[in-house]
Every structure is written in C-alpha cells, then in structure tokens.
C-alpha atoms as a PDB file:
ATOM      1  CA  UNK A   1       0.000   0.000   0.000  1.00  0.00           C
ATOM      2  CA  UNK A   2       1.847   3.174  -1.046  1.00  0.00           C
ATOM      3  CA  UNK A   3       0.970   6.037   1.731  1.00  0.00           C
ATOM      4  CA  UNK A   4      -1.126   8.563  -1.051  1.00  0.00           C
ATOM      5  CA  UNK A   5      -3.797   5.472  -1.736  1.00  0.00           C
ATOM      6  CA  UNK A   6      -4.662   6.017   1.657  1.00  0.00           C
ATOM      7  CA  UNK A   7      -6.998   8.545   0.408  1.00  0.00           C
ATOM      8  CA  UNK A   8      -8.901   5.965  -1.741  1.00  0.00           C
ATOM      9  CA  UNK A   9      -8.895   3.637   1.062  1.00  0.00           C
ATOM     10  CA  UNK A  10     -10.724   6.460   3.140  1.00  0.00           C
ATOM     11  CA  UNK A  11     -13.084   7.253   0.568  1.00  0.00           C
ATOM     12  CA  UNK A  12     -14.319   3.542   0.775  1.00  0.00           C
ATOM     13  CA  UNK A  13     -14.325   3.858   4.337  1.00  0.00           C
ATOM     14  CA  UNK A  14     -16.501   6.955   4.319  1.00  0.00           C
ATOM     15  CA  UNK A  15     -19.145   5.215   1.768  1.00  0.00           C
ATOM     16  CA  UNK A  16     -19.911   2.353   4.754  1.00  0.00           C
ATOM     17  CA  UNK A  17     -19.361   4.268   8.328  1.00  0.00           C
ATOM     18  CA  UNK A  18     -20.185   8.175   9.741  1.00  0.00           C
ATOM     19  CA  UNK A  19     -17.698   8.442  12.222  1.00  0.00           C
ATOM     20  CA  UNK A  20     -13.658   7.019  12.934  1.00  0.00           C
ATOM     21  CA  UNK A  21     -12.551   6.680  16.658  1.00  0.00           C
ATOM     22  CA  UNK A  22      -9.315   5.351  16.387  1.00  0.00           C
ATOM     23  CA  UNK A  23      -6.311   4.644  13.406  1.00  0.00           C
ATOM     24  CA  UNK A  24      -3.640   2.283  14.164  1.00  0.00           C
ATOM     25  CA  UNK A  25      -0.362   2.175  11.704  1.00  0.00           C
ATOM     26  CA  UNK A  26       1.260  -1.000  11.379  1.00  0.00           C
ATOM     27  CA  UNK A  27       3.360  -0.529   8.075  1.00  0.00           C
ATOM     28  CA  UNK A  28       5.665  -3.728   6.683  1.00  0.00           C
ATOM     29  CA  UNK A  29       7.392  -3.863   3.772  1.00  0.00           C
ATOM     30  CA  UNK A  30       9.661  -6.956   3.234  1.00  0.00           C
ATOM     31  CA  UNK A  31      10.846  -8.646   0.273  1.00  0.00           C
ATOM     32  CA  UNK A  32      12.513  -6.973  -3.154  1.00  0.00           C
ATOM     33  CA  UNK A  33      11.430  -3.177  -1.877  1.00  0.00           C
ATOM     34  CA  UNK A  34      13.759  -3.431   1.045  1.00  0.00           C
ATOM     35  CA  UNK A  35      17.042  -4.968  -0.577  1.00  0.00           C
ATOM     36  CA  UNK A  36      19.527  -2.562   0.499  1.00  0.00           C
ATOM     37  CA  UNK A  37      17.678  -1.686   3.463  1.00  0.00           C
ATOM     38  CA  UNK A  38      18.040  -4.906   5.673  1.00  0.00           C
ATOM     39  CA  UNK A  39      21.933  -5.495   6.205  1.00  0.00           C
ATOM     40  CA  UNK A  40      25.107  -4.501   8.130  1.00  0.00           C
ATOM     41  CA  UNK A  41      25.807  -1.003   7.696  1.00  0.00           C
ATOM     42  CA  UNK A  42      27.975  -0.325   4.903  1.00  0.00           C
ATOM     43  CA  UNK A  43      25.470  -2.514   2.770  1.00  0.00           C
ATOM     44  CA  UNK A  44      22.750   0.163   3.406  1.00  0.00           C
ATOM     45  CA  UNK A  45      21.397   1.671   0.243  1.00  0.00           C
ATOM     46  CA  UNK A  46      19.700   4.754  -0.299  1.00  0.00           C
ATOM     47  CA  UNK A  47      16.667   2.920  -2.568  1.00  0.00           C
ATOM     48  CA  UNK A  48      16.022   0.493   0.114  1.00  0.00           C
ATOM     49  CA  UNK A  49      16.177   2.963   2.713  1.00  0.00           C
ATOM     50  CA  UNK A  50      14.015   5.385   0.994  1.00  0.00           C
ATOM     51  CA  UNK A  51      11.202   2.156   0.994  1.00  0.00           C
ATOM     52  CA  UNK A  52      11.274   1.408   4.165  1.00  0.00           C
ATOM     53  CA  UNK A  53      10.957   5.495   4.836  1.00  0.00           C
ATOM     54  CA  UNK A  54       7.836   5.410   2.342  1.00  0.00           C
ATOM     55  CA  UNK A  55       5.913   2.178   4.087  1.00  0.00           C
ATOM     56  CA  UNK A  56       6.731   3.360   7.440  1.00  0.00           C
ATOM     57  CA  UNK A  57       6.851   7.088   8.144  1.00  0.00           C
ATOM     58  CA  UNK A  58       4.927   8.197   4.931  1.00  0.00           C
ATOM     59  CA  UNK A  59       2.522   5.879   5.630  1.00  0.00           C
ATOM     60  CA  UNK A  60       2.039   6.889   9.598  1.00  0.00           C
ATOM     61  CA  UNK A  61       1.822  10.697   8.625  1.00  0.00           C
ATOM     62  CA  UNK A  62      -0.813  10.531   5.667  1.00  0.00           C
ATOM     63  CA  UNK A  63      -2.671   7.562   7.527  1.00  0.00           C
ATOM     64  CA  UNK A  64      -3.162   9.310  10.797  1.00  0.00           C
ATOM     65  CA  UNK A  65      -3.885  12.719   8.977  1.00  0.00           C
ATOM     66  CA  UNK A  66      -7.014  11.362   6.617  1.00  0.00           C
ATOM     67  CA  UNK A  67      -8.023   9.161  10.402  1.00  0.00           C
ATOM     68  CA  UNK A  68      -7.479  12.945  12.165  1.00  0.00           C
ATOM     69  CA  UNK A  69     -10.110  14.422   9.566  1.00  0.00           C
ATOM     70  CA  UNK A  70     -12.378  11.859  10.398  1.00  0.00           C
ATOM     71  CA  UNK A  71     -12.176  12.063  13.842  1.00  0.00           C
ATOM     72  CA  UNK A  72     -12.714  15.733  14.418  1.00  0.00           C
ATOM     73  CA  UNK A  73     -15.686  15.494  12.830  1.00  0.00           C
ATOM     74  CA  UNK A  74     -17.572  13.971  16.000  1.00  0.00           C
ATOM     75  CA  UNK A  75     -15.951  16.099  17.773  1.00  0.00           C
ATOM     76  CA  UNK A  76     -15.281  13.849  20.739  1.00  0.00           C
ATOM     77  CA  UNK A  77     -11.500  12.601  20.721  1.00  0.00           C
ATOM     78  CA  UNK A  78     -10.026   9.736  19.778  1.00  0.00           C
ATOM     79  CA  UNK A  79      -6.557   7.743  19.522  1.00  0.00           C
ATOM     80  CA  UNK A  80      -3.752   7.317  16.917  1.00  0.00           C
ATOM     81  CA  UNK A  81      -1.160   4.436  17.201  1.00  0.00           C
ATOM     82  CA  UNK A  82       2.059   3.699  15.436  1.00  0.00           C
ATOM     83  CA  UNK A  83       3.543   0.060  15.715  1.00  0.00           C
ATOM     84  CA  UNK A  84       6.882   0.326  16.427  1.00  0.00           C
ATOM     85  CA  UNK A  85      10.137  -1.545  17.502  1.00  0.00           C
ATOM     86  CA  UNK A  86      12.775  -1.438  19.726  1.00  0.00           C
ATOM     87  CA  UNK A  87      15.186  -1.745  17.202  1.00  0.00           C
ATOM     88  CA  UNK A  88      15.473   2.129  17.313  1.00  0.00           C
ATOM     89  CA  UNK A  89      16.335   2.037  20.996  1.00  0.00           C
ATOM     90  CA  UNK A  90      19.508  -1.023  20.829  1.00  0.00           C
ATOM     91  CA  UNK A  91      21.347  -2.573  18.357  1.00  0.00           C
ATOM     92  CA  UNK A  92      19.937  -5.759  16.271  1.00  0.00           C
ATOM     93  CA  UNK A  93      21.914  -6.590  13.852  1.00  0.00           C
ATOM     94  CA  UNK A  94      20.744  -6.195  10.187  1.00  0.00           C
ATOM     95  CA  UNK A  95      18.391  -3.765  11.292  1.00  0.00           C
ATOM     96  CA  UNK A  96      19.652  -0.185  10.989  1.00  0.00           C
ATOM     97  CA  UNK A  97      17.521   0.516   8.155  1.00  0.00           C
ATOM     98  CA  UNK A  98      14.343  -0.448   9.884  1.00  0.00           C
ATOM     99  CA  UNK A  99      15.801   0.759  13.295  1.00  0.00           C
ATOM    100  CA  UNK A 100      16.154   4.056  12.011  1.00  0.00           C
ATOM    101  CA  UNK A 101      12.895   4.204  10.833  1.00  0.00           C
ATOM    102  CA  UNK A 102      11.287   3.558  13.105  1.00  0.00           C
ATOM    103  CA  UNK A 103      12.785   6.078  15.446  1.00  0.00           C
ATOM    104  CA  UNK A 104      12.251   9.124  12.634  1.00  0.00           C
ATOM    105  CA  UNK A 105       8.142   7.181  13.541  1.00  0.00           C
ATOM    106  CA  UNK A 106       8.447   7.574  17.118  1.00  0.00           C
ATOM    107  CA  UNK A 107       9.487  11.208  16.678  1.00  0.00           C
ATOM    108  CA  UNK A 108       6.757  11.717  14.331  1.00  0.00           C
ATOM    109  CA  UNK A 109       4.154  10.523  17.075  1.00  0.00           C
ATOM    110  CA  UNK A 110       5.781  12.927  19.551  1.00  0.00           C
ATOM    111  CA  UNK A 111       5.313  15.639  17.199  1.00  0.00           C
ATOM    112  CA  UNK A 112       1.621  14.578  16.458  1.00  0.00           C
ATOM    113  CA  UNK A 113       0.689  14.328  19.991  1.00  0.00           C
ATOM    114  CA  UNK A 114       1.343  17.490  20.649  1.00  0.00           C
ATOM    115  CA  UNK A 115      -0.288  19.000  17.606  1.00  0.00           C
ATOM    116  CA  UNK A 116      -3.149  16.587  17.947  1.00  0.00           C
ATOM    117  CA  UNK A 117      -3.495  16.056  21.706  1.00  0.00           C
ATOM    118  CA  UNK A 118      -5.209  20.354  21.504  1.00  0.00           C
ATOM    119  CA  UNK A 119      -7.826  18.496  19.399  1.00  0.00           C
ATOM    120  CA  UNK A 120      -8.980  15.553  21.840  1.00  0.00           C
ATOM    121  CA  UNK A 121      -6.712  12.735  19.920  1.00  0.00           C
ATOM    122  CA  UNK A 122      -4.207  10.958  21.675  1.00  0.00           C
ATOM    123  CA  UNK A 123      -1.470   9.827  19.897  1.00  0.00           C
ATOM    124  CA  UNK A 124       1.082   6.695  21.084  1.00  0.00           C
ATOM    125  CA  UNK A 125       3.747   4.512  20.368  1.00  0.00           C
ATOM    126  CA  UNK A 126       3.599   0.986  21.084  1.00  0.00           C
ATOM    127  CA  UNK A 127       7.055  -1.029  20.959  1.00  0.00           C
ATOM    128  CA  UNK A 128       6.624  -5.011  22.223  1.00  0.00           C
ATOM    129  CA  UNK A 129      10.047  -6.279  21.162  1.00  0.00           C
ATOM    130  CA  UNK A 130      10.650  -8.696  18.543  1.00  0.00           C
ATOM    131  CA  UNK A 131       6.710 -10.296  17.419  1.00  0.00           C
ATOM    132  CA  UNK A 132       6.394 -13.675  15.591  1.00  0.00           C
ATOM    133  CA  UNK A 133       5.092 -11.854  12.717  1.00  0.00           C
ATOM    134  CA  UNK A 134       5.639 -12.769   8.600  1.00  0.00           C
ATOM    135  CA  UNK A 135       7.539  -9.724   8.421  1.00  0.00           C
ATOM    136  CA  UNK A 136      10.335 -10.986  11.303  1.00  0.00           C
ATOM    137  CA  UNK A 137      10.068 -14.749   9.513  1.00  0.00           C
ATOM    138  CA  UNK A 138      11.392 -12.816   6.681  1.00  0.00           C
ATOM    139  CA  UNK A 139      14.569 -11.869   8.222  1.00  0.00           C
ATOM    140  CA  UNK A 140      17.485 -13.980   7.168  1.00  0.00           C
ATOM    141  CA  UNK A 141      18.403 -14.423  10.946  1.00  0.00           C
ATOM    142  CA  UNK A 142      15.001 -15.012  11.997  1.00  0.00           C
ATOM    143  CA  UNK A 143      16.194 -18.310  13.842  1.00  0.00           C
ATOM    144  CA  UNK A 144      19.019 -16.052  15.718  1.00  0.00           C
ATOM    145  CA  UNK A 145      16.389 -13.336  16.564  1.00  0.00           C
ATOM    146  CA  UNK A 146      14.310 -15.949  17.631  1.00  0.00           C
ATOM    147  CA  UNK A 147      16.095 -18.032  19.677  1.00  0.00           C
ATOM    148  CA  UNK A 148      17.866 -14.864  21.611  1.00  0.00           C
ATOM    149  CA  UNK A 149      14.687 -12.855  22.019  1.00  0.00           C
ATOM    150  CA  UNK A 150      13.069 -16.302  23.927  1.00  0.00           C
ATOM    151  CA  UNK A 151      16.298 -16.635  25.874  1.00  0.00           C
ATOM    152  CA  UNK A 152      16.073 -13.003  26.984  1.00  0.00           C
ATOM    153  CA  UNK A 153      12.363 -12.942  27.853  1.00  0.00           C
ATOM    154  CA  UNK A 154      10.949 -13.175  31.279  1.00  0.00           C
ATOM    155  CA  UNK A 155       7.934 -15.724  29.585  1.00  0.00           C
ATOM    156  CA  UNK A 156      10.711 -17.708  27.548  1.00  0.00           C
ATOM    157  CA  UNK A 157       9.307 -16.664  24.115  1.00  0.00           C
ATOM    158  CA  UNK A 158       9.041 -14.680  21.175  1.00  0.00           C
ATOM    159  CA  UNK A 159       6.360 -11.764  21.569  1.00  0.00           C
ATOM    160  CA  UNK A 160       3.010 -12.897  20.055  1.00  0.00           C
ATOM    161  CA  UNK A 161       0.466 -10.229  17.937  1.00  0.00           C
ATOM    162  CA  UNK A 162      -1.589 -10.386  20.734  1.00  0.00           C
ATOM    163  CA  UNK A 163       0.279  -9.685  23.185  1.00  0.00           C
ATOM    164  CA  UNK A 164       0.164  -6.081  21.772  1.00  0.00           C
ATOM    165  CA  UNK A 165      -3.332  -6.488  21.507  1.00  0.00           C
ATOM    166  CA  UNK A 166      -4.395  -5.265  25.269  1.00  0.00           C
ATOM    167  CA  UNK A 167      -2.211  -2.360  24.242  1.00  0.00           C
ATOM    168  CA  UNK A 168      -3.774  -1.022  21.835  1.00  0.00           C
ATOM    169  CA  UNK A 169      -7.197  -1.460  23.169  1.00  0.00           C
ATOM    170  CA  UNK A 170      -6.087   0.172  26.130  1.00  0.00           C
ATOM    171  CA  UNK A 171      -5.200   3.092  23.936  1.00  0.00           C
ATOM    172  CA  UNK A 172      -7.878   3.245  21.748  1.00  0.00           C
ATOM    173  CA  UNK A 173     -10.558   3.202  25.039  1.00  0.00           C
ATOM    174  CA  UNK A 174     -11.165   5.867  27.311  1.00  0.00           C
ATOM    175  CA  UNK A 175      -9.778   3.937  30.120  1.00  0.00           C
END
C-alpha cells in the first residue's frame, strides 16, 4: 500500500461508516522493496532505505492525517497508534535501516501528539520487542532473533500479535 492510496482507502471507508474513533499504523514492507535496506551497515542503500521510509513514516503521517479528519468530525476525541520496535532504541543486527525508521516514527508521534493532543486525539507509540510476525520470519536471521529474544524474555518466548493487543485497546478506550 503506497501512503497517497490512503486517500482511496478512506473514501471507501466513508461510503460504509459516519464516524472514525481510532487509526492504528502497522506498516511492513519486506521482500525486493527493502534490498539494500536490511543489512550490516555499509550494505545500506539509499533505494532500500528510501522504501522502508515510504511504508513506514509516509505511511504513519498521511494515515493518521485522513483518520485525524475523520475524527474531528464527532468532535469527541479519539486515539492514533504507530507500531513500532525497539530496534530504534539497541542494536539488532541487520536492522539499521528499519531501526532508524522507526525512530524518525516515534518522533513523528511525539510531534503529532502534541499537535493533535489540543484536538482531543491521543497519539502513542507501542514497541513489544521482537513479534512472531511474517515480516520478522522474513529476516534472514530469523532463527538467531528468535532463539535470543526467547532466551532473553521473562515468559521464555518470542512476543506474540496479541500480546500487543491489550495495548492497543487500552489506547484506543477511554480507560
């Protein structure tokens, strides 16, 4: 999904449903688009880092600014959530490209929050680790990831989708 059909996908939206409480971004790209992007370092290529830019940060901004139109219009708050990973906050390697992208998200939300928080919408970011996801199966070290992420955790696992899951509803309530 390239961030500007966003617009199309709201349209459809709007057709079916009056009113949008809550938006939560959870770009991926994997695959061809990010060759150049997933690597040590000095393997890092502008194409592949510009991709990952476009599915993640793109995506959050125009995403959570059609959902912030929508939102206003009832006039009664609402919540914006960006996905993210804590490989912007330590080292995992093969992941500066992602990693750094994701941080230039996180700062994004900070800046949102504050612009959006004067209109009633909260905006977070929610960071779980490493998830057993398609995306992380992608990873050529997925087995290393794996197998250190369960020997670091207090459950003796890899992170699970829904373990995220009581996070975000959390955020999206008015609890």
């Amino acid at each position: 999904l390239e961030p500007t059909t966003y617009k199309d996908v709201y349209k459809l939206f709007d057709e079916d449903f009056d009113r949008l409480d809550f938006f939560i971004s959870n770009a991926i790209i994997s695959g061809r688009a990010v060759v150049g992007g997933f690597g040590p370092f000095m393997r890092l290529k502008p194409r592949g880092l510009n991709n990952i830019y476009t599915a993640t940060v793109d995506a959050f901004v125009v995403g959570a600014q059609e959902a912030t139109k929508r939102i206003e219009k009832h006039g009664m708050g609402g919540s914006i959530i960006s996905m993210s990973s804590t490989g912007n906050l330590v080292y995992t390697p093969n992941y500066a490209g992602h990693g750094t992208n994701r941080a230039a998200v996180e700062a994004m939300v900070r800046y949102a929050a504050i612009e959006l928080g004067e209109k009633g919408i909260r905006v977070n970011a929610i960071s779980g680790g490493p998830i057993e996801t398609d995306a992380l199966r992608a990873f050529t070290n997925y087995e290393e990831v794996a197998a250190q992420t369960a020997k670091l955790s207090p459950l003796g696992r890899m992170g699970q989708p829904e373990d995220l899951a009581g996070a975000c509803y959390f955020l999206c309530s008015d609890e």
